[in-house]
Protein backbone atom coordinates (compact mmCIF):
# COMPACT_ATOMS: atom_id res chain seq x y z
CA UNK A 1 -12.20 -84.55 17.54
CA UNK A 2 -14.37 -87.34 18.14
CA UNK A 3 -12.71 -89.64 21.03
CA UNK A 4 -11.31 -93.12 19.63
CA UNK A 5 -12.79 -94.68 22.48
CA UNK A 6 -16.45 -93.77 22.50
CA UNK A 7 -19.01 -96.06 20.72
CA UNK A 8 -20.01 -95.49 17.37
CA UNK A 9 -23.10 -93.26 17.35
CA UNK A 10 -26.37 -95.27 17.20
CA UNK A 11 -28.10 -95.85 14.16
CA UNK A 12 -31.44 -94.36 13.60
CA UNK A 13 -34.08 -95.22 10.86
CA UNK A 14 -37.59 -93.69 10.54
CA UNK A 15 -40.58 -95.99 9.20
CA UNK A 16 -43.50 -94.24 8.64
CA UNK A 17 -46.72 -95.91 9.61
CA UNK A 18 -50.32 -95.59 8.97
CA UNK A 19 -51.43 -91.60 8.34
CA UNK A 20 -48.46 -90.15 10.52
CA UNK A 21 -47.15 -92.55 12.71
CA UNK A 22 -43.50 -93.07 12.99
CA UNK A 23 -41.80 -96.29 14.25
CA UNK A 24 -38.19 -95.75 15.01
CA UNK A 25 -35.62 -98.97 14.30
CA UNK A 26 -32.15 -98.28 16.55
CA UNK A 27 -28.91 -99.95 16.18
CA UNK A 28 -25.68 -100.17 17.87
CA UNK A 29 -23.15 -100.66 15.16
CA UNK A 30 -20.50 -102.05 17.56
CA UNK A 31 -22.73 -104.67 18.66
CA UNK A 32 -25.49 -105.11 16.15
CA UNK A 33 -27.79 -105.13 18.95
CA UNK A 34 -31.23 -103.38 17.28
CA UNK A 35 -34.83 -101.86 19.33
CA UNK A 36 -38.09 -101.37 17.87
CA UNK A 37 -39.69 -98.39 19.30
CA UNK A 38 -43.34 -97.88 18.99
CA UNK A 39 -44.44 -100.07 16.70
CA UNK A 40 -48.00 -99.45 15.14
CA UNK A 41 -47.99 -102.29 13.20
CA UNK A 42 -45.93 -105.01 12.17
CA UNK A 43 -45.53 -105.15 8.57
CA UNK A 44 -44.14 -101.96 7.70
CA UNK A 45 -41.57 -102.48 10.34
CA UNK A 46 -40.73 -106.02 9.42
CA UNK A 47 -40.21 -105.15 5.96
CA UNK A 48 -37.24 -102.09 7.14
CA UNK A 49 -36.15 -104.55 9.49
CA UNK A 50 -35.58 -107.14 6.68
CA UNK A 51 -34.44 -104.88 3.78
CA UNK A 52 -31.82 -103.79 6.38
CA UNK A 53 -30.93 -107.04 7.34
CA UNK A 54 -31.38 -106.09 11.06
CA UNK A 55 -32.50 -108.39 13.77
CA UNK A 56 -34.31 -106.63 16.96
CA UNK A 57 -33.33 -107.77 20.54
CA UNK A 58 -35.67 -105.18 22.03
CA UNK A 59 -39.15 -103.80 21.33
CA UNK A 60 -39.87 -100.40 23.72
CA UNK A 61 -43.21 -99.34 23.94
CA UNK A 62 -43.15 -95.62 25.21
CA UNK A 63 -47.17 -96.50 26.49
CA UNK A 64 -50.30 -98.31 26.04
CA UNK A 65 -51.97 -96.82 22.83
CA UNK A 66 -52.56 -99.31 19.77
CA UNK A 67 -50.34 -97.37 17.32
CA UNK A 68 -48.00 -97.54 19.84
CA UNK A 69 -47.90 -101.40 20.68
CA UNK A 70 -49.94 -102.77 17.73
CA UNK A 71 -46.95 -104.93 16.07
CA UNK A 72 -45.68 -106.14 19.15
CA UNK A 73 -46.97 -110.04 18.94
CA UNK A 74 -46.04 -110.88 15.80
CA UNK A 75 -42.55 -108.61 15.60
CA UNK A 76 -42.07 -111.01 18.83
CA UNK A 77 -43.07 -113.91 17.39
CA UNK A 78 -41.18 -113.75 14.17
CA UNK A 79 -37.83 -112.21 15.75
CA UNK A 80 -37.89 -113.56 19.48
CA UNK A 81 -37.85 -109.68 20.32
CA UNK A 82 -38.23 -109.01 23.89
CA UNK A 83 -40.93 -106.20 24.85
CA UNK A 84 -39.80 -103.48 26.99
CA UNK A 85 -42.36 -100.99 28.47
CA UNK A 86 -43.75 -99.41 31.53
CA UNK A 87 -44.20 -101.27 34.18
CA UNK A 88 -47.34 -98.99 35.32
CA UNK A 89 -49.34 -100.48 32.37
CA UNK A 90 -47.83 -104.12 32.05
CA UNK A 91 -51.88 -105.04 32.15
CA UNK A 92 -52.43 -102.75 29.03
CA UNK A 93 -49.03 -104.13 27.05
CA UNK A 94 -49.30 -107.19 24.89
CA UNK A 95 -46.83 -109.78 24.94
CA UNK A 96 -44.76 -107.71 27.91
CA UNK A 97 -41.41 -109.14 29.42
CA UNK A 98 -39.82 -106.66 30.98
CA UNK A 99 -41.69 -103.76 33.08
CA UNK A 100 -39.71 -100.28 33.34
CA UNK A 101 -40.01 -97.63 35.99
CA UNK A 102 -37.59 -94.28 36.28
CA UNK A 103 -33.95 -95.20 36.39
CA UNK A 104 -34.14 -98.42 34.97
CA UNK A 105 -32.08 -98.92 31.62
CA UNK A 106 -31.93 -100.71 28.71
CA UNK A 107 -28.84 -100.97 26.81
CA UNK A 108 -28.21 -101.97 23.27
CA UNK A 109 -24.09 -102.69 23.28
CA UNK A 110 -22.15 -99.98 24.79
CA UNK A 111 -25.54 -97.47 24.28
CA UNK A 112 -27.77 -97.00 27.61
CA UNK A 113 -30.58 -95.75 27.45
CA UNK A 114 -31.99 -94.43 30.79
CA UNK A 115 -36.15 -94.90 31.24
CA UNK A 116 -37.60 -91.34 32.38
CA UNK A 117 -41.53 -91.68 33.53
CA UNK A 118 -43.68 -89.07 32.00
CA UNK A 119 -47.08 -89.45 32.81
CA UNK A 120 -49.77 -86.68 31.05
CA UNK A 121 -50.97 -88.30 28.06
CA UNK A 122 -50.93 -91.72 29.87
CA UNK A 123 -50.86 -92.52 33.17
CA UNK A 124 -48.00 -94.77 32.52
CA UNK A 125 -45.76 -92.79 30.16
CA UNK A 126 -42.14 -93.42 30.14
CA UNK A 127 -39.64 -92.25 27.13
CA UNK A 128 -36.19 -93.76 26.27
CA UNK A 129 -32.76 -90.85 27.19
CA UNK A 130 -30.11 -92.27 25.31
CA UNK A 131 -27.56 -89.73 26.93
CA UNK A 132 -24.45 -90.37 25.04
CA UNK A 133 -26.20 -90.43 21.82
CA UNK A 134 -28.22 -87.13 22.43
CA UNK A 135 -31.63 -89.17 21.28
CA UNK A 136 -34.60 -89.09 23.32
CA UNK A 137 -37.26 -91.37 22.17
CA UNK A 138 -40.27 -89.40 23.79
CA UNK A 139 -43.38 -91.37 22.14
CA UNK A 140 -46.41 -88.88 22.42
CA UNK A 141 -45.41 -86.68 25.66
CA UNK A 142 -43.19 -84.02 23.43
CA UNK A 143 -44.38 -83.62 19.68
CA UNK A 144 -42.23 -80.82 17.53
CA UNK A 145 -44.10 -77.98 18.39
CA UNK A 146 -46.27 -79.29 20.81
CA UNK A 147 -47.14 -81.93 23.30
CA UNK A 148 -49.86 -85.34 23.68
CA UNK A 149 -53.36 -85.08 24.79
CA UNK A 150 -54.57 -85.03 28.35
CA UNK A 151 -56.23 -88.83 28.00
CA UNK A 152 -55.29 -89.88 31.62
CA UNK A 153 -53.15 -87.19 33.16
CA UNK A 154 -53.77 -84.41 34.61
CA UNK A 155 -52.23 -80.42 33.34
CA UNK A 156 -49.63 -80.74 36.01
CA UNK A 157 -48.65 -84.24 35.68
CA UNK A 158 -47.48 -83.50 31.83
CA UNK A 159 -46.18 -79.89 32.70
CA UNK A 160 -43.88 -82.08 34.94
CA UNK A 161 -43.24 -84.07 32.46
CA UNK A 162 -42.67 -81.65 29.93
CA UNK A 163 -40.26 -79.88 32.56
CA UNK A 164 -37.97 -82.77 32.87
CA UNK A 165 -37.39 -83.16 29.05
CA UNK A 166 -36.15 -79.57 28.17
CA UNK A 167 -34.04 -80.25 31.26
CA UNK A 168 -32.29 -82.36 28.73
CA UNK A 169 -29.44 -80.99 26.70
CA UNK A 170 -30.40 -78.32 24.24
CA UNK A 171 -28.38 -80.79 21.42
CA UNK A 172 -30.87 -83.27 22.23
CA UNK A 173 -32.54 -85.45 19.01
CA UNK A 174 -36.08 -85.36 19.91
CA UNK A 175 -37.41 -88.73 18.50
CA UNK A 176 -41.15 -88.43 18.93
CA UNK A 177 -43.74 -90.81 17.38
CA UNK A 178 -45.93 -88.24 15.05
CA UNK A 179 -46.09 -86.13 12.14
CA UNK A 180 -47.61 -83.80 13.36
CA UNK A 181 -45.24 -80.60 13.25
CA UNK A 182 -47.43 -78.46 10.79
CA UNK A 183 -50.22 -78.31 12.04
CA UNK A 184 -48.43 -77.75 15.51
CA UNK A 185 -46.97 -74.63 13.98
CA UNK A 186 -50.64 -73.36 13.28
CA UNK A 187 -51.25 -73.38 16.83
CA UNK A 188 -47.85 -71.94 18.40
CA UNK A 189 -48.68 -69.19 15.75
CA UNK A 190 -52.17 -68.81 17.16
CA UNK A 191 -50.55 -67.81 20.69
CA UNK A 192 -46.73 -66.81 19.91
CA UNK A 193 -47.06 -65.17 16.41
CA UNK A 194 -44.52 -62.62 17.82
CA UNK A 195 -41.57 -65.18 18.28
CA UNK A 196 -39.81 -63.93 14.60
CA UNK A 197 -37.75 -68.24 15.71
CA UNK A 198 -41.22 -69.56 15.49
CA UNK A 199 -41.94 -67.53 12.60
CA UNK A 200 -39.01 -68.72 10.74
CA UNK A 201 -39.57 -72.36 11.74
CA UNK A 202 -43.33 -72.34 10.64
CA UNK A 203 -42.31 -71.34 7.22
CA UNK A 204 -39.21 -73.84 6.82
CA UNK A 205 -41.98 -76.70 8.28
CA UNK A 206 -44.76 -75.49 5.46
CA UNK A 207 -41.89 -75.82 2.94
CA UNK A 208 -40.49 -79.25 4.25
CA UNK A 209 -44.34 -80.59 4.27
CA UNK A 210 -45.12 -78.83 0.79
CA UNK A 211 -41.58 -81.61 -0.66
CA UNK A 212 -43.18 -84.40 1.16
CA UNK A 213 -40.17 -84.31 4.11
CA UNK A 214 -40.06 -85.44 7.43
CA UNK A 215 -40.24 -83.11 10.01
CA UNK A 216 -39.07 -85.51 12.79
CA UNK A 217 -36.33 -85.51 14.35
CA UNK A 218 -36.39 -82.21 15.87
CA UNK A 219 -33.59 -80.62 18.39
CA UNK A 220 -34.22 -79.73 22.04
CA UNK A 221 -33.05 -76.39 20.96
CA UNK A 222 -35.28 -75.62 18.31
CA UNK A 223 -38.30 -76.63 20.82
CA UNK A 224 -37.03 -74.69 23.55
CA UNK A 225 -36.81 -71.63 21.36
CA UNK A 226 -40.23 -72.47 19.56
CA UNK A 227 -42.79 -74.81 21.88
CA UNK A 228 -45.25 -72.60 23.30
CA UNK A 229 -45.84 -76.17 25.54
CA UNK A 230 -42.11 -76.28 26.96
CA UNK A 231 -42.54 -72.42 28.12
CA UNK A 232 -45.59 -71.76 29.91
CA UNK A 233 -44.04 -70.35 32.90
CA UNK A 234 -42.98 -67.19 30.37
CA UNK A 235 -45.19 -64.30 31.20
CA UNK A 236 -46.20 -63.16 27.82
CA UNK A 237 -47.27 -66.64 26.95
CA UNK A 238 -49.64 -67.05 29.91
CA UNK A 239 -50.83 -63.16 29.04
CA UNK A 240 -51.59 -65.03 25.97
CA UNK A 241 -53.72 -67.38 26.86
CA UNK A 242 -55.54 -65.14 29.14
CA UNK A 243 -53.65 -66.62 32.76
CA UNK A 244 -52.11 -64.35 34.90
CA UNK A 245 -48.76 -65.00 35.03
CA UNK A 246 -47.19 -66.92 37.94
CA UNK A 247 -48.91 -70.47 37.53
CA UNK A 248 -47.51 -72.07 34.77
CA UNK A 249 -49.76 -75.15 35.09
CA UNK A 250 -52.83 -72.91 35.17
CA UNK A 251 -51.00 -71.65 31.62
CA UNK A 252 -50.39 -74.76 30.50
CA UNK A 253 -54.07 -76.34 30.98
CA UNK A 254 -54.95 -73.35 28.87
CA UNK A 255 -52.71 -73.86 25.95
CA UNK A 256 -53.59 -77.13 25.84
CA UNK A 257 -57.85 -76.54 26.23
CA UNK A 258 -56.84 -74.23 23.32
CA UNK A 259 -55.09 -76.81 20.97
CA UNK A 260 -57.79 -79.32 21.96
CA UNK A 261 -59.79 -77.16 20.16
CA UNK A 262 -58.18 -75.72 17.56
């Protein structure tokens, strides 16, 4: 039974943005308090905001990218929104006011989130661990079925990374910021097509795709069974990709030359 005690569980809405961009809208509903995270653009997420009738205090940026921090002016401007995100790249973040490292926090009521860095994609990666609420807003380091590019990071910066989020409980809501579980699931196949979980998960991610559903959010536990990224220190994964098992960033780097390509 739930305890009387403990906040109400956070509010989470998805608004899809251009081709598969997600911006997530968060809300305390003891406090009202509401975050922004990742937003692309402004419109979309001004119009959920509106039709909602909720009011952001916080905008967090998860990194530097345009679809990541392209509606942060004018969300600020029109809701007086403060912009949380990395400190490492407060010369890459417009209309910054408050630079993060690992530790820091944010909260929204009686909701904390905790700032984790996880540099791979971007130098200057962080995502959001709201502990008590089991979300983790992740932004492009963990995808459902598979992980960001290598733009500034090196293979064992993000296997780091990667390490330290399936540290996380296994009832963990991964929150990422793409659609981009299918053709992740293509992939895995292409390297794991004995894994009957990964199997079953391909086919129930074909069908969700196939009725126009979201495949975001995923659970820790699903990825931990089924992300060939969260497992290259497994043997028969490294065999593979053709690594000899033992060096899981030498496994990783391959996986991820592999779905560069793919």
């Amino acid at each position: 039974m739930p305890d009387p005690a403990s906040p109400a569980r956070l509010e989470i809405e998805r608004v899809p943005c251009r081709a598969d961009n997600y911006v997530w809208l968060v809300r305390a509903p003891d406090s009202g308090d509401v975050a922004v995270v990742d937003p692309c653009d402004a419109e979309p997420v001004a119009a959920r905001l509106d039709a909602l009738g909720w009011h952001p205090r916080w905008i967090l940026n998860t990194h530097h990218h345009g679809d990541h921090v392209g509606g942060n002016v004018e969300l600020k401007r029109r809701y007086g929104a403060r912009v949380v995100a990395p400190d490492a790249d407060r010369h890459r973040i417009p209309a910054l006011d408050v630079g993060v490292r690992a530790g820091d926090h944010v909260r929204l009521g009686p909701h904390v989130a905790t700032v984790l860095e996880t540099p791979g994609h971007t130098s200057g990666h962080v995502a959001f661990w709201f502990s008590g609420d089991e979300a983790l807003f992740c932004g492009d380091t963990l995808f459902a079925l598979g992980c960001g590019r290598l733009f500034e990071g090196t293979p064992a910066q993000m296997w780091a990374s990667l390490q330290a989020l399936r540290a996380l409980p296994p009832s963990t809501r991964v929150f990422c910021a793409h659609e981009y579980t299918a053709a992740n699931a293509r992939f895995a196949l292409t390297i794991d097509g004995d894994n009957a979980d990964l199997l079953a998960r391909a086919r129930s991610v074909a069908d969700a795709r196939q009725r126009g559903e979201a495949t975001v959010p995923s659970l820790l536990a699903d990825e931990l069974a089924t992300n060939p990224f969260l497992r290259a220190d497994e043997p028969a994964l490294a065999h593979n990709v053709g690594v000899v098992p033992g060096d899981p960033v030498a496994a990783f780097a391959a996986m991820r030359r592999r779905k560069d390509a793919f």
